[in-house]
PDB file of N, CA and C in Angstrom:
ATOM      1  N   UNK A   1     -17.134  10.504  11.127  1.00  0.00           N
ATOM      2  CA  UNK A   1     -16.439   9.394  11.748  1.00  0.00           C
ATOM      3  C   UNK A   1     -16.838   8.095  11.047  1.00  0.00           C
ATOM      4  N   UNK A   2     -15.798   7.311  10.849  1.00  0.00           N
ATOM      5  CA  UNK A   2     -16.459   5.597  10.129  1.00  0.00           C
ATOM      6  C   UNK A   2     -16.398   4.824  10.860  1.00  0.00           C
ATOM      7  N   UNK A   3     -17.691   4.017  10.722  1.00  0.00           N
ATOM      8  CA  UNK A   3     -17.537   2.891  11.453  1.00  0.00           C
ATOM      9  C   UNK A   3     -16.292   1.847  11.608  1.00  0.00           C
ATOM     10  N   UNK A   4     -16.331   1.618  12.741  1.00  0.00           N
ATOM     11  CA  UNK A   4     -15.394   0.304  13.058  1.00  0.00           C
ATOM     12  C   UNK A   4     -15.844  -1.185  12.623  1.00  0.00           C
ATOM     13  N   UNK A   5     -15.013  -1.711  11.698  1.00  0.00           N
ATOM     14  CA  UNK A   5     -15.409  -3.232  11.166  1.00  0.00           C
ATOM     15  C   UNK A   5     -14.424  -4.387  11.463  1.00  0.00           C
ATOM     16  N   UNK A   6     -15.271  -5.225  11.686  1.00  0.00           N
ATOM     17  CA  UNK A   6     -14.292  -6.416  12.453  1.00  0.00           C
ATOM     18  C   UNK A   6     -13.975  -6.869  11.394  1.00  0.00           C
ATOM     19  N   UNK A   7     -13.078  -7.858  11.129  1.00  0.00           N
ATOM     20  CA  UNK A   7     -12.191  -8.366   9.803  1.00  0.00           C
ATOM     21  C   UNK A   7     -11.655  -9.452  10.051  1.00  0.00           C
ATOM     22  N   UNK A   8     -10.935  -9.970   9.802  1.00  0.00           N
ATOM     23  CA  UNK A   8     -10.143 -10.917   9.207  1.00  0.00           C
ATOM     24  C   UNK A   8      -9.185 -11.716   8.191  1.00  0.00           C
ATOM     25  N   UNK A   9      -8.038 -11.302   8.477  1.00  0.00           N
ATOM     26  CA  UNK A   9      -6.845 -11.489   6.931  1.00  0.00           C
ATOM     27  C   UNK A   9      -6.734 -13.243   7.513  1.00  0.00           C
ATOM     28  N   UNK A  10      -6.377 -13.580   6.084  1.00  0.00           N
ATOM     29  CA  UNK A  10      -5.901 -15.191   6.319  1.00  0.00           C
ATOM     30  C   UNK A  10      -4.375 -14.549   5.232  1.00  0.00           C
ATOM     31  N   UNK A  11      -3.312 -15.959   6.212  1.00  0.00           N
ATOM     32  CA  UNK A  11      -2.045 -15.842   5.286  1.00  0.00           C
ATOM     33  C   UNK A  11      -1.177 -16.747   5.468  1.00  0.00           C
ATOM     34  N   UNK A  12      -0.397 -17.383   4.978  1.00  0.00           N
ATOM     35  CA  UNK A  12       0.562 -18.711   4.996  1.00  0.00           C
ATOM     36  C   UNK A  12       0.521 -19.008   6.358  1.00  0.00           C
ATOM     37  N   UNK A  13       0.234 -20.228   7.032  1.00  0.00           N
ATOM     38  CA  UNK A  13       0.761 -20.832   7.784  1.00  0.00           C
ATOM     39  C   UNK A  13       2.314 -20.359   8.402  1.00  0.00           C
ATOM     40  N   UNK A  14       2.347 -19.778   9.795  1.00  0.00           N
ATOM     41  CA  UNK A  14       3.590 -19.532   9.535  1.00  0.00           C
ATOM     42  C   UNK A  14       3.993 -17.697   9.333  1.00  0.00           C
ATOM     43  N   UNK A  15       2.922 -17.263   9.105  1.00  0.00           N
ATOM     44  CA  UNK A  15       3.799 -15.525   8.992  1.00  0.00           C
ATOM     45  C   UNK A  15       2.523 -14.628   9.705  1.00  0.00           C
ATOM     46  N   UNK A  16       1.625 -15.084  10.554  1.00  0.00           N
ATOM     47  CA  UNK A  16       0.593 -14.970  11.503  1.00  0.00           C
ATOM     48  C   UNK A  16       1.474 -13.304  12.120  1.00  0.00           C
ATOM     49  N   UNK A  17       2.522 -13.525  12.553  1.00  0.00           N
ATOM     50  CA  UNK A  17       3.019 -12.663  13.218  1.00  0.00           C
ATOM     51  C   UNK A  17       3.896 -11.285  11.875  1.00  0.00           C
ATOM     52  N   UNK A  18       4.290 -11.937  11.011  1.00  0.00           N
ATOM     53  CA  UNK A  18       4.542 -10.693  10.139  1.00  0.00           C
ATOM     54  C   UNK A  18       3.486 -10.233   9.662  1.00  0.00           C
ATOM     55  N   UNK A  19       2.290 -10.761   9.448  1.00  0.00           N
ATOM     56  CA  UNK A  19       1.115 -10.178   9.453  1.00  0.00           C
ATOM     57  C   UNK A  19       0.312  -8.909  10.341  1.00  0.00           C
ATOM     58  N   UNK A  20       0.617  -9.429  11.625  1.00  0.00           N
ATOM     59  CA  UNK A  20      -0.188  -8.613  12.782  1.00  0.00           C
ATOM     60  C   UNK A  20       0.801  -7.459  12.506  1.00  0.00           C
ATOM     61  N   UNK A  21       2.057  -7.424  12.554  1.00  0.00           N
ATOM     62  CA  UNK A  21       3.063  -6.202  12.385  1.00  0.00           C
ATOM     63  C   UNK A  21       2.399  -5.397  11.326  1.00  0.00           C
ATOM     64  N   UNK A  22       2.434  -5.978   9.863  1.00  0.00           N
ATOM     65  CA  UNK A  22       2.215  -5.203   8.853  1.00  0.00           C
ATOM     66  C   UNK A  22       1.054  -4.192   9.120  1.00  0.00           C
ATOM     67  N   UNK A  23      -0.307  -5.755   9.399  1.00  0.00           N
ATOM     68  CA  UNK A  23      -1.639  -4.733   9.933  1.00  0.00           C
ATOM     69  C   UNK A  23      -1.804  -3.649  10.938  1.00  0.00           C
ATOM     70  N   UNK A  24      -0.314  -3.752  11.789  1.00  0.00           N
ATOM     71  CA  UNK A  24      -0.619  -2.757  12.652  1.00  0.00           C
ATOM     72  C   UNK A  24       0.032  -1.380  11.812  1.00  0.00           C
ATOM     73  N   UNK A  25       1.227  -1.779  11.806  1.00  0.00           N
ATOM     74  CA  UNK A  25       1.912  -0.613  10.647  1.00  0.00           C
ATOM     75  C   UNK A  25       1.529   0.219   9.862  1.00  0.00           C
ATOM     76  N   UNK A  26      -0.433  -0.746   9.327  1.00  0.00           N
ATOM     77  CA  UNK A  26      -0.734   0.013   8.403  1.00  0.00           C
ATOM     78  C   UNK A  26      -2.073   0.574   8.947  1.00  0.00           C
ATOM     79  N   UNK A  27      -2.078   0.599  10.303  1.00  0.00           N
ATOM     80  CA  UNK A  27      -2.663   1.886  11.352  1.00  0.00           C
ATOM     81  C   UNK A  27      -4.060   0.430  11.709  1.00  0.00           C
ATOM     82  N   UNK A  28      -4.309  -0.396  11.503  1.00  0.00           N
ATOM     83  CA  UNK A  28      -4.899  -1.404  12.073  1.00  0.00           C
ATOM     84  C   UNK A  28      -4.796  -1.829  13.637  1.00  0.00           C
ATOM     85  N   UNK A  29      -6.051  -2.068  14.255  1.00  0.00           N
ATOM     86  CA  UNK A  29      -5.811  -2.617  15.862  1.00  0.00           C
ATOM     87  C   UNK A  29      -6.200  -4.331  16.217  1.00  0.00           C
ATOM     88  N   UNK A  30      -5.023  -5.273  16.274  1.00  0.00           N
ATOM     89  CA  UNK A  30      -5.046  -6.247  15.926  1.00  0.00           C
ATOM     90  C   UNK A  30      -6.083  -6.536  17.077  1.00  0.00           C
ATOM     91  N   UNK A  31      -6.741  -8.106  16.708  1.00  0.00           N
ATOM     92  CA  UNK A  31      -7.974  -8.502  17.500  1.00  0.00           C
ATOM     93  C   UNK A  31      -7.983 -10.069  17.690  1.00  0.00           C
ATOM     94  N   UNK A  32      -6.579 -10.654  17.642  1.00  0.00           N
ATOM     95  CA  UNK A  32      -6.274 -12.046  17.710  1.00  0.00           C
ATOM     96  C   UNK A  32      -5.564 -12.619  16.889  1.00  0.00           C
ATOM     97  N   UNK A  33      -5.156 -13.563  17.046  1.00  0.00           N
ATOM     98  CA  UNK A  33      -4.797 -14.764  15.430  1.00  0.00           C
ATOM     99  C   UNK A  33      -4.554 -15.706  15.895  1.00  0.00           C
ATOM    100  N   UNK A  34      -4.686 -16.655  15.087  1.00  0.00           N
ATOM    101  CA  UNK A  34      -5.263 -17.995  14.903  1.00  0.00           C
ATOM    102  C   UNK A  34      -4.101 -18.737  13.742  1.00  0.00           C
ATOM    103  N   UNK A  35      -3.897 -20.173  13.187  1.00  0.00           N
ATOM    104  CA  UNK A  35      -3.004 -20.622  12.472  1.00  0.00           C
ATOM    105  C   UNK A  35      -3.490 -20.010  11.242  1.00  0.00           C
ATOM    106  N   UNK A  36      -3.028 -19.450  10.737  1.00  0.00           N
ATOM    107  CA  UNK A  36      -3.185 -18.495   8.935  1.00  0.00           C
ATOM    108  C   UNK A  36      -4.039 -17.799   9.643  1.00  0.00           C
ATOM    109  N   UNK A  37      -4.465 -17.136  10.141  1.00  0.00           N
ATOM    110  CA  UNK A  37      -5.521 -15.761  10.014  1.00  0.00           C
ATOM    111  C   UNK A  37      -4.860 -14.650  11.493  1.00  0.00           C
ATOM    112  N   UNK A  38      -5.269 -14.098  11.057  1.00  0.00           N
ATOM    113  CA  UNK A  38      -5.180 -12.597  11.775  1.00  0.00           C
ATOM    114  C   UNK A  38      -6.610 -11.853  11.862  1.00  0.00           C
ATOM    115  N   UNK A  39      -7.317 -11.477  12.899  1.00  0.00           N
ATOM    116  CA  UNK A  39      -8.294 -10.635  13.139  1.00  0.00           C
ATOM    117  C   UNK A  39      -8.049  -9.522  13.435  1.00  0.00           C
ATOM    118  N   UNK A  40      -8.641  -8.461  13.123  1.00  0.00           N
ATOM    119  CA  UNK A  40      -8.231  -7.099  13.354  1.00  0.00           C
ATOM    120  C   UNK A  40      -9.613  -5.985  13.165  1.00  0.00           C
ATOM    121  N   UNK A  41      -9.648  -4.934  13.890  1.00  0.00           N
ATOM    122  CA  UNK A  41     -10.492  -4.084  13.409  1.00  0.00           C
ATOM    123  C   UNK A  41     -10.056  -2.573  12.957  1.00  0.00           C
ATOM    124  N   UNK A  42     -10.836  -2.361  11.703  1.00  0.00           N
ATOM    125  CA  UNK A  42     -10.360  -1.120  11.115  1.00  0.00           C
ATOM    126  C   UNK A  42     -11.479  -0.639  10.774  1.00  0.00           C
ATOM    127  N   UNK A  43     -10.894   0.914  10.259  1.00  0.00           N
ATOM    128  CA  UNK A  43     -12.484   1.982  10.091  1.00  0.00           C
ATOM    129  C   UNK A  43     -11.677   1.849   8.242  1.00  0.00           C
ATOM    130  N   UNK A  44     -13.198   2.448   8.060  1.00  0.00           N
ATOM    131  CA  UNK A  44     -13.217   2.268   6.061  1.00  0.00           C
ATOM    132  C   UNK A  44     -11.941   2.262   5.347  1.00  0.00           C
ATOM    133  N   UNK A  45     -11.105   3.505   6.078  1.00  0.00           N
ATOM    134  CA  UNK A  45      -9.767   3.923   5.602  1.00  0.00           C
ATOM    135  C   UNK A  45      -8.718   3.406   5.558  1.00  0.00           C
ATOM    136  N   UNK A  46      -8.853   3.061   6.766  1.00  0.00           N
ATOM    137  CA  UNK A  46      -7.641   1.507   7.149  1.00  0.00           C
ATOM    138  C   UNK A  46      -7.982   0.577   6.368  1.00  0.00           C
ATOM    139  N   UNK A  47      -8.982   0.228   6.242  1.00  0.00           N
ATOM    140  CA  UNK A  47      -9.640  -1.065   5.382  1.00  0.00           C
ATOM    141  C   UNK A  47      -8.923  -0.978   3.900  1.00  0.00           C
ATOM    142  N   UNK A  48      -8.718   0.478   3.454  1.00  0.00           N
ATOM    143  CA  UNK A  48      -8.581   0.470   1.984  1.00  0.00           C
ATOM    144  C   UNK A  48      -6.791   0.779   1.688  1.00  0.00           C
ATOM    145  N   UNK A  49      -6.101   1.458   3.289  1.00  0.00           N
ATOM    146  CA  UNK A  49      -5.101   1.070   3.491  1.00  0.00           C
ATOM    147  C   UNK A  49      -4.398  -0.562   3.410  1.00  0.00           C
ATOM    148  N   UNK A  50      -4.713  -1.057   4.285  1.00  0.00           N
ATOM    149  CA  UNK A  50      -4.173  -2.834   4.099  1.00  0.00           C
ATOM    150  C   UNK A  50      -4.459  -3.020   3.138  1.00  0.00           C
ATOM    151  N   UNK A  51      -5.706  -3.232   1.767  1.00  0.00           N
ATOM    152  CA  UNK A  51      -6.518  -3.776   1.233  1.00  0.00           C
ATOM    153  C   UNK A  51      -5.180  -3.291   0.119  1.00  0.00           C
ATOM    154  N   UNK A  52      -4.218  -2.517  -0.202  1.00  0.00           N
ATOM    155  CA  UNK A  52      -4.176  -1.693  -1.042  1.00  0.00           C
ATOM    156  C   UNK A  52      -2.568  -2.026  -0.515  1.00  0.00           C
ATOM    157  N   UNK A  53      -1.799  -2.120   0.691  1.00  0.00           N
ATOM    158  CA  UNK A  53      -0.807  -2.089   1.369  1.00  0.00           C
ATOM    159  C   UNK A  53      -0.489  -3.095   1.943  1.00  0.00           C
ATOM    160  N   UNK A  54      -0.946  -4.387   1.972  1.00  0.00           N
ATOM    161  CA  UNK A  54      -0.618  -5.279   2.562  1.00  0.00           C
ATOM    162  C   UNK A  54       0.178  -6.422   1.801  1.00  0.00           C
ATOM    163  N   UNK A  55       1.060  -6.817   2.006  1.00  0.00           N
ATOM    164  CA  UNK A  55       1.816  -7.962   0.691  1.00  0.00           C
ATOM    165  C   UNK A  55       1.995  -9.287   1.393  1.00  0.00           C
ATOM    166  N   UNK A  56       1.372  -9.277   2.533  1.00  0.00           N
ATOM    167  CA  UNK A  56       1.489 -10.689   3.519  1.00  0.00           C
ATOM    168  C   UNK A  56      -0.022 -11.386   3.394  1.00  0.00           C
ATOM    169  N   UNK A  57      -1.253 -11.025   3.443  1.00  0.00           N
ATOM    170  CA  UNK A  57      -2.384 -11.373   3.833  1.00  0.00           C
ATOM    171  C   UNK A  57      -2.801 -11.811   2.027  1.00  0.00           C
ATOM    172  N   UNK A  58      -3.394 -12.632   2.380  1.00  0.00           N
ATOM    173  CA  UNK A  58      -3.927 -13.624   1.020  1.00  0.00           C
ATOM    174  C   UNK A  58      -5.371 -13.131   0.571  1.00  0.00           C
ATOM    175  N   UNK A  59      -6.188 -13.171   1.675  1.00  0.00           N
ATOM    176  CA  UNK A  59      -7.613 -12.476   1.468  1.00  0.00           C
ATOM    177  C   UNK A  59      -7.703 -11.513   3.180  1.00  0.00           C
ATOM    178  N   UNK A  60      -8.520 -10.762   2.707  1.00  0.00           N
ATOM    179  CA  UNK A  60      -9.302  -9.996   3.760  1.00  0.00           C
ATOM    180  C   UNK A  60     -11.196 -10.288   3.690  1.00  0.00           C
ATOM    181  N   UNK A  61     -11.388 -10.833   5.121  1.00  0.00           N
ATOM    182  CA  UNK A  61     -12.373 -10.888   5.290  1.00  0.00           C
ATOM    183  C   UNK A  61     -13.812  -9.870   5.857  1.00  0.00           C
ATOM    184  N   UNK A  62     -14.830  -9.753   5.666  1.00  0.00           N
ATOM    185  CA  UNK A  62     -15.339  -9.008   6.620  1.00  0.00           C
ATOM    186  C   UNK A  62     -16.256  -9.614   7.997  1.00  0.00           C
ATOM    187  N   UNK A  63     -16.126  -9.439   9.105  1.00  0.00           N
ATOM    188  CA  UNK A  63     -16.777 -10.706   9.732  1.00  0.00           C
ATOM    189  C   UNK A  63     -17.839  -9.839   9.981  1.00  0.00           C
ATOM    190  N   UNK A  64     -19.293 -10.183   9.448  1.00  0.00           N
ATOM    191  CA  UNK A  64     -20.619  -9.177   9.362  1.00  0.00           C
ATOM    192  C   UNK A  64     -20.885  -9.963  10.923  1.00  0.00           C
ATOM    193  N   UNK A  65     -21.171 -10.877  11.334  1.00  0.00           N
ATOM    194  CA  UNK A  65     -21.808 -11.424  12.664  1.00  0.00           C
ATOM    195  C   UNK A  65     -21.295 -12.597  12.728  1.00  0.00           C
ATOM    196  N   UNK A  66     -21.455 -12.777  14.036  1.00  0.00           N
ATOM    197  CA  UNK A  66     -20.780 -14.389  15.078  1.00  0.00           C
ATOM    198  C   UNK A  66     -21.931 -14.310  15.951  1.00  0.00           C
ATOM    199  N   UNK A  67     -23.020 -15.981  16.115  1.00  0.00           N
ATOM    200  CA  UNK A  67     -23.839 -15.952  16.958  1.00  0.00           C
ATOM    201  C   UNK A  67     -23.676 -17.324  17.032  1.00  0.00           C
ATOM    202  N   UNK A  68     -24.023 -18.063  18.522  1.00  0.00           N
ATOM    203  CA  UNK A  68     -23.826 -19.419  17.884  1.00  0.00           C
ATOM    204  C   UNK A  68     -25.393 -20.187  17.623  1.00  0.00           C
ATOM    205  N   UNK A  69     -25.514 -21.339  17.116  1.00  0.00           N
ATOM    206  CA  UNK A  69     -26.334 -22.216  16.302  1.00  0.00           C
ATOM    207  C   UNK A  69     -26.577 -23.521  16.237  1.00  0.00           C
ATOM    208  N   UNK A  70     -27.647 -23.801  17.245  1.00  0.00           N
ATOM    209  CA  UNK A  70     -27.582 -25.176  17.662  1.00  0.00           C
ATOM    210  C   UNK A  70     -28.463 -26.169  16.741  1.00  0.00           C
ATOM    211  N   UNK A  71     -29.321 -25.310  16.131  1.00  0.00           N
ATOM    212  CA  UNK A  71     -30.022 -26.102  15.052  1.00  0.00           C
ATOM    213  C   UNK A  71     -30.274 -24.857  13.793  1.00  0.00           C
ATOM    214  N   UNK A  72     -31.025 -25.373  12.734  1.00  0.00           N
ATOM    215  CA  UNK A  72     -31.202 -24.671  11.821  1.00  0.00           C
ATOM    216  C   UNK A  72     -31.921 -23.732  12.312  1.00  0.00           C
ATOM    217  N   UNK A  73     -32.607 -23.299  12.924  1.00  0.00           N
ATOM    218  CA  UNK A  73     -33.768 -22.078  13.714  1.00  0.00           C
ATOM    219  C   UNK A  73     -32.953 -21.468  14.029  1.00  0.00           C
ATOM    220  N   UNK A  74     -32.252 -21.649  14.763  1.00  0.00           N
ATOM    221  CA  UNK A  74     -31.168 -20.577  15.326  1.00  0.00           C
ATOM    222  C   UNK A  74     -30.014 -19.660  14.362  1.00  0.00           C
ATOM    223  N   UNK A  75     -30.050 -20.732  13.456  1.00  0.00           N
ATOM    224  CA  UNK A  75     -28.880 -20.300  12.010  1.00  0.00           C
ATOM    225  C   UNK A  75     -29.603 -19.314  11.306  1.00  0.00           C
ATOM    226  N   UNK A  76     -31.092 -19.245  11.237  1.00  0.00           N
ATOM    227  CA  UNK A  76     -31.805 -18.664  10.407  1.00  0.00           C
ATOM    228  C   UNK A  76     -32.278 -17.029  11.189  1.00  0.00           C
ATOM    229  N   UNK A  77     -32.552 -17.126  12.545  1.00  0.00           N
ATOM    230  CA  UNK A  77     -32.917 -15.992  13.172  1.00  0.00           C
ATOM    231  C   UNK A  77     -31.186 -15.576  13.142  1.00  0.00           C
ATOM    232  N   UNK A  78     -30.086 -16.349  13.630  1.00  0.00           N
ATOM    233  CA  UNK A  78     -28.721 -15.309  13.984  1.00  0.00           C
ATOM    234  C   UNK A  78     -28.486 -14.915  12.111  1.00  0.00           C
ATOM    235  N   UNK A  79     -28.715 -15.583  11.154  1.00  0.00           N
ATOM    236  CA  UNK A  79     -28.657 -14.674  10.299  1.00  0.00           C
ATOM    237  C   UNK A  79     -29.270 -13.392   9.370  1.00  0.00           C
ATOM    238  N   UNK A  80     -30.560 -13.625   9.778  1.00  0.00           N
ATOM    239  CA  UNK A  80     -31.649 -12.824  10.065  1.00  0.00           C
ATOM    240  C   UNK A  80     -31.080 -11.583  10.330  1.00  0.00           C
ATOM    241  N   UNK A  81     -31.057 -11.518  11.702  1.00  0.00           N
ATOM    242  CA  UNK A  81     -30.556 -10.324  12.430  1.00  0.00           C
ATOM    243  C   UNK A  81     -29.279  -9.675  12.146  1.00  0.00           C
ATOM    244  N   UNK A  82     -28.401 -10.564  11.417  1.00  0.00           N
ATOM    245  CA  UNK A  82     -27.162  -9.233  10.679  1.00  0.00           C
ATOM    246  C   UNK A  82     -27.499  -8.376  10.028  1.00  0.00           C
ATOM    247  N   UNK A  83     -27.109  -7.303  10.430  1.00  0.00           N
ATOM    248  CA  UNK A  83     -27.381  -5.817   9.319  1.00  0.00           C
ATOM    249  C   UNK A  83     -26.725  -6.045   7.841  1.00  0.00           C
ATOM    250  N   UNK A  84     -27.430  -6.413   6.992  1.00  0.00           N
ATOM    251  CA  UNK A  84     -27.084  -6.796   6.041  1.00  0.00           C
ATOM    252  C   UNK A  84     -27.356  -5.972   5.026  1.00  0.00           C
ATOM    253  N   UNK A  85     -28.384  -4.812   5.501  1.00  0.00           N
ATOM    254  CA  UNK A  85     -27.996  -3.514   4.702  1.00  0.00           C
ATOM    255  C   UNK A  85     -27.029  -2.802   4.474  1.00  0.00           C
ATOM    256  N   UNK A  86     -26.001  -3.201   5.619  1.00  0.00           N
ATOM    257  CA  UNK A  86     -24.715  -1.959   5.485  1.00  0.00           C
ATOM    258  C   UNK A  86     -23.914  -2.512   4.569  1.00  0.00           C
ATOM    259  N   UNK A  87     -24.143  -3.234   4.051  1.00  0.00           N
ATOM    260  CA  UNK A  87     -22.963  -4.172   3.310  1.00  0.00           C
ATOM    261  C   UNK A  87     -23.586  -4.514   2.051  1.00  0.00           C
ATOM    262  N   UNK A  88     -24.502  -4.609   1.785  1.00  0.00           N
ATOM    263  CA  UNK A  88     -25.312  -5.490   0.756  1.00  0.00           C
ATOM    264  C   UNK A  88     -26.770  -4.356  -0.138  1.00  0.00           C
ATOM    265  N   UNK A  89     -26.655  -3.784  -1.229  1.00  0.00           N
ATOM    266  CA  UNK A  89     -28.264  -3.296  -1.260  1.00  0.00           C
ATOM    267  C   UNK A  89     -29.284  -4.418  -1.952  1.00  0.00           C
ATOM    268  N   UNK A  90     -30.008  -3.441  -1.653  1.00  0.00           N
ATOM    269  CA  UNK A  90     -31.482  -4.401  -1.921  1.00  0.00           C
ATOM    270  C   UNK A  90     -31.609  -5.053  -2.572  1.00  0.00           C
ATOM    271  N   UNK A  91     -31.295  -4.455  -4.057  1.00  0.00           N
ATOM    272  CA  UNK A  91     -30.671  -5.531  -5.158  1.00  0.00           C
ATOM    273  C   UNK A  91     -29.372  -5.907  -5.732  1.00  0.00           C
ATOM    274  N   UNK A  92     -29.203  -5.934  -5.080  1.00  0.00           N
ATOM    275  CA  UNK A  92     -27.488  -6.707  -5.359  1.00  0.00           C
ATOM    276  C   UNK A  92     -27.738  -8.587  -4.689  1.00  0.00           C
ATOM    277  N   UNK A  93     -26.747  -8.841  -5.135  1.00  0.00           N
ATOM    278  CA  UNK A  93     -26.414 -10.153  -4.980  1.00  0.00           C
ATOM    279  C   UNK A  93     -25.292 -10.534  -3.866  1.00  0.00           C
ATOM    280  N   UNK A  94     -26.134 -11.929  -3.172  1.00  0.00           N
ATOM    281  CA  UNK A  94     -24.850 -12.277  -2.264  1.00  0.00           C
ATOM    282  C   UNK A  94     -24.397 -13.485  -2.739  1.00  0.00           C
ATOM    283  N   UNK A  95     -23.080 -13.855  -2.419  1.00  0.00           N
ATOM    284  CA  UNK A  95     -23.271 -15.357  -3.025  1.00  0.00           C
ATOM    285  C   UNK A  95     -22.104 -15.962  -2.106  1.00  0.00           C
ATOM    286  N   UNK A  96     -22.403 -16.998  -1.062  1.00  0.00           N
ATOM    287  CA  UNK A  96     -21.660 -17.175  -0.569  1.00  0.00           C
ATOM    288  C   UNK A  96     -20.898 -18.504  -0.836  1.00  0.00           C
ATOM    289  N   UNK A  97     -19.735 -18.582  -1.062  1.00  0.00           N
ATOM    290  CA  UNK A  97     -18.953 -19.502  -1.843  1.00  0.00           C
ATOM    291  C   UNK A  97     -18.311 -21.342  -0.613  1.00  0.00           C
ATOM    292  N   UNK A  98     -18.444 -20.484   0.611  1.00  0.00           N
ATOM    293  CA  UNK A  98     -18.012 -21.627   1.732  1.00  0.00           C
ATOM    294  C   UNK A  98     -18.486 -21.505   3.274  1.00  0.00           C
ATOM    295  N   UNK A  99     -19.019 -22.594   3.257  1.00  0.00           N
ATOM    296  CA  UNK A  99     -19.880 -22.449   4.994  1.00  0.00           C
ATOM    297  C   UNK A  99     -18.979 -23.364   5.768  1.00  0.00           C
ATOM    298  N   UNK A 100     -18.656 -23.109   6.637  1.00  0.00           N
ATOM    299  CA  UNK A 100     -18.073 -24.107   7.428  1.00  0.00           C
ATOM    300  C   UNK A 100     -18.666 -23.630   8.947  1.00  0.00           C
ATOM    301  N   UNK A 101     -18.762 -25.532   9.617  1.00  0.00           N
ATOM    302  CA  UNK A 101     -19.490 -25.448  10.939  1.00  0.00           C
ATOM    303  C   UNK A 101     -18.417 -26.460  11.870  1.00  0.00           C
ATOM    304  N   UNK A 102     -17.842 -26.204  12.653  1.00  0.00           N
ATOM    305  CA  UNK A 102     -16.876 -26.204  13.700  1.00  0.00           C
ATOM    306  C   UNK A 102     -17.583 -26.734  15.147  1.00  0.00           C
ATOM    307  N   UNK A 103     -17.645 -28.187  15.242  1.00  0.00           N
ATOM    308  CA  UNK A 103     -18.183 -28.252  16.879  1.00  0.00           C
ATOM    309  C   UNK A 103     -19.687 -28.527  16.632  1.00  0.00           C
ATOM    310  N   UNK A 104     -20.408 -28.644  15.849  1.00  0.00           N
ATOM    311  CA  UNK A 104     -21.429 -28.464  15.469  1.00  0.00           C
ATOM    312  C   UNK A 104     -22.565 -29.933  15.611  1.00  0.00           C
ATOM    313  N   UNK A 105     -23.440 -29.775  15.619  1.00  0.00           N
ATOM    314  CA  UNK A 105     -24.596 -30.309  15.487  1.00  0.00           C
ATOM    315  C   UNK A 105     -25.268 -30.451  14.238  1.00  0.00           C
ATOM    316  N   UNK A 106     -25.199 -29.501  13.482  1.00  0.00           N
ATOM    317  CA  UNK A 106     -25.293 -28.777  11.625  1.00  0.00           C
ATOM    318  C   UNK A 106     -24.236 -29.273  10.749  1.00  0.00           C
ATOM    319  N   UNK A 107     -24.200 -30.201  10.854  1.00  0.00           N
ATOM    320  CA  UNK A 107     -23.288 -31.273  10.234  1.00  0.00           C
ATOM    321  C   UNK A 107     -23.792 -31.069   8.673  1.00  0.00           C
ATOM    322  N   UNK A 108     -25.222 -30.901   7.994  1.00  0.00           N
ATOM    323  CA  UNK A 108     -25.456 -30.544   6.352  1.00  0.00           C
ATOM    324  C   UNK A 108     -25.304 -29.385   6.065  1.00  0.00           C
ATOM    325  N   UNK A 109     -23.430 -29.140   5.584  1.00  0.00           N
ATOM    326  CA  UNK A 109     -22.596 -27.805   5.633  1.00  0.00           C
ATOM    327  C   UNK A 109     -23.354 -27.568   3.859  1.00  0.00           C
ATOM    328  N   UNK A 110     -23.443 -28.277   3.223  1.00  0.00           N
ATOM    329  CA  UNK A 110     -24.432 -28.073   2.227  1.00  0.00           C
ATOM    330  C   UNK A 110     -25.854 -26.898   2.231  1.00  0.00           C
ATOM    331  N   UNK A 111     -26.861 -27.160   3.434  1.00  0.00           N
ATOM    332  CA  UNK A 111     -27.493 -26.493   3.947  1.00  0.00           C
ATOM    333  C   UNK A 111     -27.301 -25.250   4.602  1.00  0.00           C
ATOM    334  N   UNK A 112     -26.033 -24.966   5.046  1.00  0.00           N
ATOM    335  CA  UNK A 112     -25.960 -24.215   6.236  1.00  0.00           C
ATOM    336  C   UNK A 112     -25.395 -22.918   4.929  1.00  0.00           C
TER     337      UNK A 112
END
């Protein structure tokens, strides 16, 4: 059996809903949407279905964890605690290209 992974497609402003269709079509169980994005969760297969089948979605995301973060301590233990083995080995590289903080207190998105 494969795990279930939470996700996230982003896609034009505007086709939010031909999106959720496609993702469902392509055996996906939608999990919200938002202006350009679509959330959804799929197991490995589905994942490589859309990933491979989808002609609406711009990127696919993986959402590893959501905790919230009132100061840097908190940013550091909620990222801490993502299983970041299942996704990442020991030596490999992460490199994360954009942080964004929404509502926040952590205003040095530089830092974060």
């Amino acid at each position: 059996m494969n795990n279930i992974l939470r996700l996230s497609a982003s896609c034009a402003v505007g086709l939010e809903k031909v999106l959720s269709a496609e993702l469902e079509r392509l055996g996906a169980t939608l999990a919200g949407r938002s202006s350009g994005r679509v959330n959804f969760t799929a197991d490995s297969v589905i994942l490589a279905r859309v990933l491979i089948g989808s002609r609406t979605a711009d990127r696919v995301f993986l959402i590893a964890g959501r905790f919230p973060a009132r100061d840097f301590g908190e940013l550091f233990e909620g990222s801490r605690n993502i299983p970041w083995e299942r996704w990442v080995g020991k030596n490999d590289r992460l490199v994360i290209e954009k942080a964004r903080a929404a509502r926040s207190a952590l205003a040095a998105q530089n830092a974060i």
